[in-house]
C-alpha atoms as a PDB file:
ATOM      1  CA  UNK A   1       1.630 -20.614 -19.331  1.00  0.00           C
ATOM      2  CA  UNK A   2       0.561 -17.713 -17.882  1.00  0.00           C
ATOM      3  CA  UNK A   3      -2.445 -15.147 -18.742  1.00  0.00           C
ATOM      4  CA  UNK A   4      -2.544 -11.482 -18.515  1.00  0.00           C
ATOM      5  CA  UNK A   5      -4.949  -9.714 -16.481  1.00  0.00           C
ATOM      6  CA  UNK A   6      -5.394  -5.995 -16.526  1.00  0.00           C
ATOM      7  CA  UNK A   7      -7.052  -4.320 -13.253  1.00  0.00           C
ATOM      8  CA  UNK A   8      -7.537  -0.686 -15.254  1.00  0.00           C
ATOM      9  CA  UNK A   9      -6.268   2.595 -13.364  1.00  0.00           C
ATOM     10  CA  UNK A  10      -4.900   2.209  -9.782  1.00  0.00           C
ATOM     11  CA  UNK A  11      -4.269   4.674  -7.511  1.00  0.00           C
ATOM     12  CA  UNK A  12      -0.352   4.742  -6.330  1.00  0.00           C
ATOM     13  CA  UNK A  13       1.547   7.313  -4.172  1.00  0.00           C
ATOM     14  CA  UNK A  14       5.272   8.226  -4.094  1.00  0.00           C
ATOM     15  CA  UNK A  15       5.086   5.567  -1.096  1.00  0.00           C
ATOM     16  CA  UNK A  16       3.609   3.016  -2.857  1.00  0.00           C
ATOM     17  CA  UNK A  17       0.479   1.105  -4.864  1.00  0.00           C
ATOM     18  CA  UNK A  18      -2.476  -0.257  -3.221  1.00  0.00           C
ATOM     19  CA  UNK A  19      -3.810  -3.113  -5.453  1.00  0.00           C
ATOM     20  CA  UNK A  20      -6.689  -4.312  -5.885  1.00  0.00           C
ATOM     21  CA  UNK A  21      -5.652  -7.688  -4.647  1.00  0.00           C
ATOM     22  CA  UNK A  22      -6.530 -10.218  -2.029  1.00  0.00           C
ATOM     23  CA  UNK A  23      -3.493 -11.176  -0.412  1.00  0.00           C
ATOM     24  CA  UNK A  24      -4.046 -15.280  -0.221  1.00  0.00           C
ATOM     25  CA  UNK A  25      -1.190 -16.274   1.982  1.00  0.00           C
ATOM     26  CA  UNK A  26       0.624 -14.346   4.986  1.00  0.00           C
ATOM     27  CA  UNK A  27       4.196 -13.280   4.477  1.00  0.00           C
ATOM     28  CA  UNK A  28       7.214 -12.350   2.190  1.00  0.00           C
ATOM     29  CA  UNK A  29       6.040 -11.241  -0.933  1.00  0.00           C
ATOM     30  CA  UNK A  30       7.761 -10.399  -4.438  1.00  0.00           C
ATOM     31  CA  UNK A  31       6.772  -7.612  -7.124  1.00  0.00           C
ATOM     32  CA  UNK A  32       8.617  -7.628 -10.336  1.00  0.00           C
ATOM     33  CA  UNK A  33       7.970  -5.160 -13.076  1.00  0.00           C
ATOM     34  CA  UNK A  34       9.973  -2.981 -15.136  1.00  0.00           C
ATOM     35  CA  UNK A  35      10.027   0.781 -16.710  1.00  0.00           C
ATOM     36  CA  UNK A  36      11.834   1.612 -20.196  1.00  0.00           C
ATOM     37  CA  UNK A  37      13.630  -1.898 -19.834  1.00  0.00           C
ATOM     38  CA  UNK A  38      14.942  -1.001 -15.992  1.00  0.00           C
ATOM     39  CA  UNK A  39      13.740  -3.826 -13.592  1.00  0.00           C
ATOM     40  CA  UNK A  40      12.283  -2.784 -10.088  1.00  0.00           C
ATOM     41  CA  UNK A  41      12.343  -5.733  -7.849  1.00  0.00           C
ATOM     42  CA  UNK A  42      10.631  -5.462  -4.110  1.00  0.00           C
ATOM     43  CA  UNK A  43      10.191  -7.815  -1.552  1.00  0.00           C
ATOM     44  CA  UNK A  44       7.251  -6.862   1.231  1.00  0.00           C
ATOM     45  CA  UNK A  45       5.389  -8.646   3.314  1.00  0.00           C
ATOM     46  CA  UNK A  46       1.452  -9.058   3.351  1.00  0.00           C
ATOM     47  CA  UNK A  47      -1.447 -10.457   5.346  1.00  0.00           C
ATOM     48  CA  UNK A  48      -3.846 -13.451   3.902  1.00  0.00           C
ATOM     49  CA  UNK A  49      -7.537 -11.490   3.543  1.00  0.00           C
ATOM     50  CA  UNK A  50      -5.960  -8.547   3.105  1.00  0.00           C
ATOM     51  CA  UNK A  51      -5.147  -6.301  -0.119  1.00  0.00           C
ATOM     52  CA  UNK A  52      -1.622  -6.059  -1.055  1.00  0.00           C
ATOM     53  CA  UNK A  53       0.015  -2.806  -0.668  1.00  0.00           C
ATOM     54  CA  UNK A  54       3.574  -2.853  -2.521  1.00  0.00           C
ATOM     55  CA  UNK A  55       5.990  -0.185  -1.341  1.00  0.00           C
ATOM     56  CA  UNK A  56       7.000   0.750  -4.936  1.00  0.00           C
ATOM     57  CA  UNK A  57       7.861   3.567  -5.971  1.00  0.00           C
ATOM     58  CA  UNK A  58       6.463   3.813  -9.714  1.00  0.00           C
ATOM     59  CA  UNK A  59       5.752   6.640 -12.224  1.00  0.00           C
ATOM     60  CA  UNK A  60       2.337   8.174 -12.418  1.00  0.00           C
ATOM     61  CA  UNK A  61       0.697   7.286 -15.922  1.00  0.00           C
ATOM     62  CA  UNK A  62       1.827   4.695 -16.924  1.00  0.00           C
ATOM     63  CA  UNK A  63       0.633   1.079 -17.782  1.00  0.00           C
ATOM     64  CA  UNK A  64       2.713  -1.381 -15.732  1.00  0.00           C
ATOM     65  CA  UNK A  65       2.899  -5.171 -16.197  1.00  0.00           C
ATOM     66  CA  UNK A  66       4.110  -7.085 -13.207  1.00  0.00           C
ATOM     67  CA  UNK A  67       4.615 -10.281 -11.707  1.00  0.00           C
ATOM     68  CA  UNK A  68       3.629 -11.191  -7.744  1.00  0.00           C
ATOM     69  CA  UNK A  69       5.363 -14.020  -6.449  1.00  0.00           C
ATOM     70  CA  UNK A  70       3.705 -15.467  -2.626  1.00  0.00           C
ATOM     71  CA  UNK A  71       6.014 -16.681   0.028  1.00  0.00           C
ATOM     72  CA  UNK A  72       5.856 -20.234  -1.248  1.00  0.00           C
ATOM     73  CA  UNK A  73       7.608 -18.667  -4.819  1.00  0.00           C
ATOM     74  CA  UNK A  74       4.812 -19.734  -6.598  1.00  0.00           C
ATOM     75  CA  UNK A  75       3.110 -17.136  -9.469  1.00  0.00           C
ATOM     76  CA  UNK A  76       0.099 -15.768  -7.676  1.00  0.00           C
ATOM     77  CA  UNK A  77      -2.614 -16.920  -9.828  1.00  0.00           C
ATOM     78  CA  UNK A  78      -0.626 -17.989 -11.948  1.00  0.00           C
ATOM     79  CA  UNK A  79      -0.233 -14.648 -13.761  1.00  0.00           C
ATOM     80  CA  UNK A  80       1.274 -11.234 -15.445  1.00  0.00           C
ATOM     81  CA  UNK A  81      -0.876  -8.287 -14.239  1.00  0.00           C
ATOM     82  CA  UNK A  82      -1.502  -5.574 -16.054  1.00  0.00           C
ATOM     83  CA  UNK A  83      -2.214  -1.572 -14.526  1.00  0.00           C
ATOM     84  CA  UNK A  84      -2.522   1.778 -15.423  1.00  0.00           C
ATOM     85  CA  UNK A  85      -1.477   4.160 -12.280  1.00  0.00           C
ATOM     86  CA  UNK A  86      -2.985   7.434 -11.375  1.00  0.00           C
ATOM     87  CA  UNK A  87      -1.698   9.656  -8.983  1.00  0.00           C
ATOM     88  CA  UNK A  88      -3.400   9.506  -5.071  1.00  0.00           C
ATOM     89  CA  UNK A  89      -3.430  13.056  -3.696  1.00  0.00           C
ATOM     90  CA  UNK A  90      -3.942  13.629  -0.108  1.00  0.00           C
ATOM     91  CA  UNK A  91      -7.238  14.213   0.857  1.00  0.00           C
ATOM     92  CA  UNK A  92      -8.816  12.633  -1.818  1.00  0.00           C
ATOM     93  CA  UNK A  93     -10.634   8.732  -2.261  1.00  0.00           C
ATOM     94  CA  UNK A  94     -10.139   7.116  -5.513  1.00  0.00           C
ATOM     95  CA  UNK A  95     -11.853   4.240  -6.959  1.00  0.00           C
ATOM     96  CA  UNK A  96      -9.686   2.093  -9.159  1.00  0.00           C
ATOM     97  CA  UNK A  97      -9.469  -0.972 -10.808  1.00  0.00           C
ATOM     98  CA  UNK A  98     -12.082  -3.039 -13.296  1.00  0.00           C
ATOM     99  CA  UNK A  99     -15.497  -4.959 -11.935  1.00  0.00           C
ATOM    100  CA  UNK A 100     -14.696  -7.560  -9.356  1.00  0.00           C
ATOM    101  CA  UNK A 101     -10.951  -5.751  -9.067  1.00  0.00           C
ATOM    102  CA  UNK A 102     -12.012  -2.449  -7.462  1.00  0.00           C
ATOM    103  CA  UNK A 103     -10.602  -0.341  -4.866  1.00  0.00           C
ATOM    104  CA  UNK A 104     -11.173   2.449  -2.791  1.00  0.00           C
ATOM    105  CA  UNK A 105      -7.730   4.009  -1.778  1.00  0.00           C
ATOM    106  CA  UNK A 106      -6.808   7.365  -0.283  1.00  0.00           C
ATOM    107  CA  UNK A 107      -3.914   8.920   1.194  1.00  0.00           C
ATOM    108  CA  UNK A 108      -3.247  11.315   3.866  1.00  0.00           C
ATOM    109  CA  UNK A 109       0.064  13.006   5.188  1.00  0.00           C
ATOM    110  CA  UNK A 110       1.326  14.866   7.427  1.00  0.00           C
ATOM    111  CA  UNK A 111       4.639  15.960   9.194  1.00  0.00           C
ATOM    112  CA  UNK A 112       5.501  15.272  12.578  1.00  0.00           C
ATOM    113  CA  UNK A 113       5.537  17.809  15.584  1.00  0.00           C
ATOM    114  CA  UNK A 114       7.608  17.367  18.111  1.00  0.00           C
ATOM    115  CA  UNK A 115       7.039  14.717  20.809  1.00  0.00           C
ATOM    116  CA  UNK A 116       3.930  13.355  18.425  1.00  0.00           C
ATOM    117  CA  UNK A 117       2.831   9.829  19.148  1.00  0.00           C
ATOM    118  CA  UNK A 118      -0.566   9.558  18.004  1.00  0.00           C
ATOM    119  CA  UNK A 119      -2.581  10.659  14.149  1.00  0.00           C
ATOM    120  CA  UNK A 120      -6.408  11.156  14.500  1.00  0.00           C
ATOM    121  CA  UNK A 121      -8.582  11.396  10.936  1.00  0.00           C
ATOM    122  CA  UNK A 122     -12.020  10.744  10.213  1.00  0.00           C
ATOM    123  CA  UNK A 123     -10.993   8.788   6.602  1.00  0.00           C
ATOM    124  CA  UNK A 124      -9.298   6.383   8.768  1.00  0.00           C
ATOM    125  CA  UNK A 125     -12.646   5.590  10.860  1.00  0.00           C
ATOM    126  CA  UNK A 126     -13.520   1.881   9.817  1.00  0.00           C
ATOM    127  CA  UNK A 127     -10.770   1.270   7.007  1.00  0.00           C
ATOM    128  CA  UNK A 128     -10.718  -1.802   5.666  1.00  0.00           C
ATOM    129  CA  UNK A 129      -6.433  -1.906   5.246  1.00  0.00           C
ATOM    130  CA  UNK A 130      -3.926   1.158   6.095  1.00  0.00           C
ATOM    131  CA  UNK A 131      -0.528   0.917   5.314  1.00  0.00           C
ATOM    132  CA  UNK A 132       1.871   3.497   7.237  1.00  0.00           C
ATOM    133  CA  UNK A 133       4.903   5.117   6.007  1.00  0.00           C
ATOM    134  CA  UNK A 134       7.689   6.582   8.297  1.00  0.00           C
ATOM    135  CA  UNK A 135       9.540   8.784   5.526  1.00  0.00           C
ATOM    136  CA  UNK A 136       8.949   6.405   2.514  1.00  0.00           C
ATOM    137  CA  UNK A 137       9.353   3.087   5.192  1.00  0.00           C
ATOM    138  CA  UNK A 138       6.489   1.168   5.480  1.00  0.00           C
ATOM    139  CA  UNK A 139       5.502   0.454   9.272  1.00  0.00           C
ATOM    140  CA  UNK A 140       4.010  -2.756  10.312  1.00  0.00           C
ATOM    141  CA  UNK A 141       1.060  -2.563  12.510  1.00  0.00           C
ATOM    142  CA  UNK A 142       2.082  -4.447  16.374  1.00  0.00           C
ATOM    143  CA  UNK A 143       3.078  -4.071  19.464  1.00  0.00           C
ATOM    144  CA  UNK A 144       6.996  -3.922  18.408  1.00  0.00           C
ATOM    145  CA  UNK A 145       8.635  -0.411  19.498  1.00  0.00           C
ATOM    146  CA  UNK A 146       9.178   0.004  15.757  1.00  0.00           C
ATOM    147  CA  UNK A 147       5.732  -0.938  14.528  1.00  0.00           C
ATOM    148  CA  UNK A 148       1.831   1.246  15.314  1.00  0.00           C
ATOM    149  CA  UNK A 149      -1.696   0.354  17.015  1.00  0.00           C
ATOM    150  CA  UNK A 150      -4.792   1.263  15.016  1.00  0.00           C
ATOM    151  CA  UNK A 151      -8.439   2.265  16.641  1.00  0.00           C
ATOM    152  CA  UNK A 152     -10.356   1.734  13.564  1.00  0.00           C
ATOM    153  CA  UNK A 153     -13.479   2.959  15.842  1.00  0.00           C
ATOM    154  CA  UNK A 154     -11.997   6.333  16.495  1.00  0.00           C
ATOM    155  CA  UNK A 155      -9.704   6.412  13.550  1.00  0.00           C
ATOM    156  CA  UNK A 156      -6.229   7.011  15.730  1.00  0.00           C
ATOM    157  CA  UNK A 157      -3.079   5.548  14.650  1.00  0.00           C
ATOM    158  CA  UNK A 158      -0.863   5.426  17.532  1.00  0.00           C
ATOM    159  CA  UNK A 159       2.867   4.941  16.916  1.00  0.00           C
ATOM    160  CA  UNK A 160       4.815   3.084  19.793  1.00  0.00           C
ATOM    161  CA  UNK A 161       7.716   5.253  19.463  1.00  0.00           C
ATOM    162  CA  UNK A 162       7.167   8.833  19.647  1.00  0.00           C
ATOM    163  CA  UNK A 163       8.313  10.380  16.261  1.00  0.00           C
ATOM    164  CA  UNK A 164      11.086  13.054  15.242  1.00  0.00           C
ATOM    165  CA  UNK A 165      10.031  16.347  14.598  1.00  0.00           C
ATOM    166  CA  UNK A 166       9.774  16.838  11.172  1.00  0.00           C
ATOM    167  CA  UNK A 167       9.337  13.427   9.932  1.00  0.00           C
ATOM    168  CA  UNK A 168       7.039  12.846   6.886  1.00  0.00           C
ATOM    169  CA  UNK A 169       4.418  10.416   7.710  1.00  0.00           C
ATOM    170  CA  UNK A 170       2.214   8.976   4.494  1.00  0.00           C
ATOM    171  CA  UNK A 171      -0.844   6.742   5.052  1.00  0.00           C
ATOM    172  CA  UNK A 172      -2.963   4.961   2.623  1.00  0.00           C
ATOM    173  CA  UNK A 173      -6.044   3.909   3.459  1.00  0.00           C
ATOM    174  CA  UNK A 174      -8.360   1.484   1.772  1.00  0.00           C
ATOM    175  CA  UNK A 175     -12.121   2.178   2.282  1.00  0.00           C
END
């Protein structure tokens, strides 16, 4: 059997949710939830220690219940959470989530000039996570041409492909 837990008002973007969860194993992920009786399965990956970031795209106000499954396919925690989303503006830090379930989530975006390779902002000095999105993609952070290199001292994200022109770039940041 399962148990509910509700984690109160979240902070989500187009791009995605930041939860206030501690990823507990590293890799292939599973979010299950649905809206008015329509299903919205995503697979992502995510990093043991840190807090899961699911690239869903979910509707602002509105209490979700969902389902994470780990890599193993096992129920994390062995239950159905339960959140309320808020919308993340740029510019802005929220604090969402109930007690021990808090976070501290902002967003910033931008769009590309040409030949741009690197993103400089003082919110990003000493995050704890950051999740980038390439036009609604979420990026890895590495050192494959397709993936980005953060300087948490200096708060620079550099990308190891120089990006298009244009190109809407979203970040969320946890604090």
């Amino acid at each position: 059997m399962t148990n509910t837990i509700n984690l109160g008002e979240v902070p989500m973007a187009e791009e995605g949710i930041a939860l206030p969860l501690t990823a507990d194993s590293t890799g292939a992920w599973e979010f299950i939830t649905n809206f008015n009786g329509a299903y919205q399965y995503v697979q992502f990956n995510a990093t043991a220690g840190d807090k899961i970031v699911v690239p869903a795209k979910l509707n602002e106000y509105y209490t979700y219940s969902f389902k994470l499954y780990k890599p193993d396919t096992s129920l994390y925690n062995n239950a159905v959470y339960q959140v309320h989303t808020i919308p993340i503006l740029p510019g802005v830090v929220y604090t969402g989530g109930i007690g021990e379930a808090t976070i501290n989530a902002g967003k910033l975006q931008f769009y590309a000039l040409p030949n741009q390779q690197t993103y400089n902002h003082d919110s990003l000095i000493y995050a704890k996570q950051i999740a980038v999105f390439v036009e609604g993609v979420i990026l890895q952070e590495g050192t494959a041409i397709d993936e980005y290199q953060v300087d948490l001292v200096s708060g620079t994200i550099t990308f190891n492909t120089t990006l298009t022109a244009s190109q809407k770039i979203s970040i969320l940041y946890i604090k």
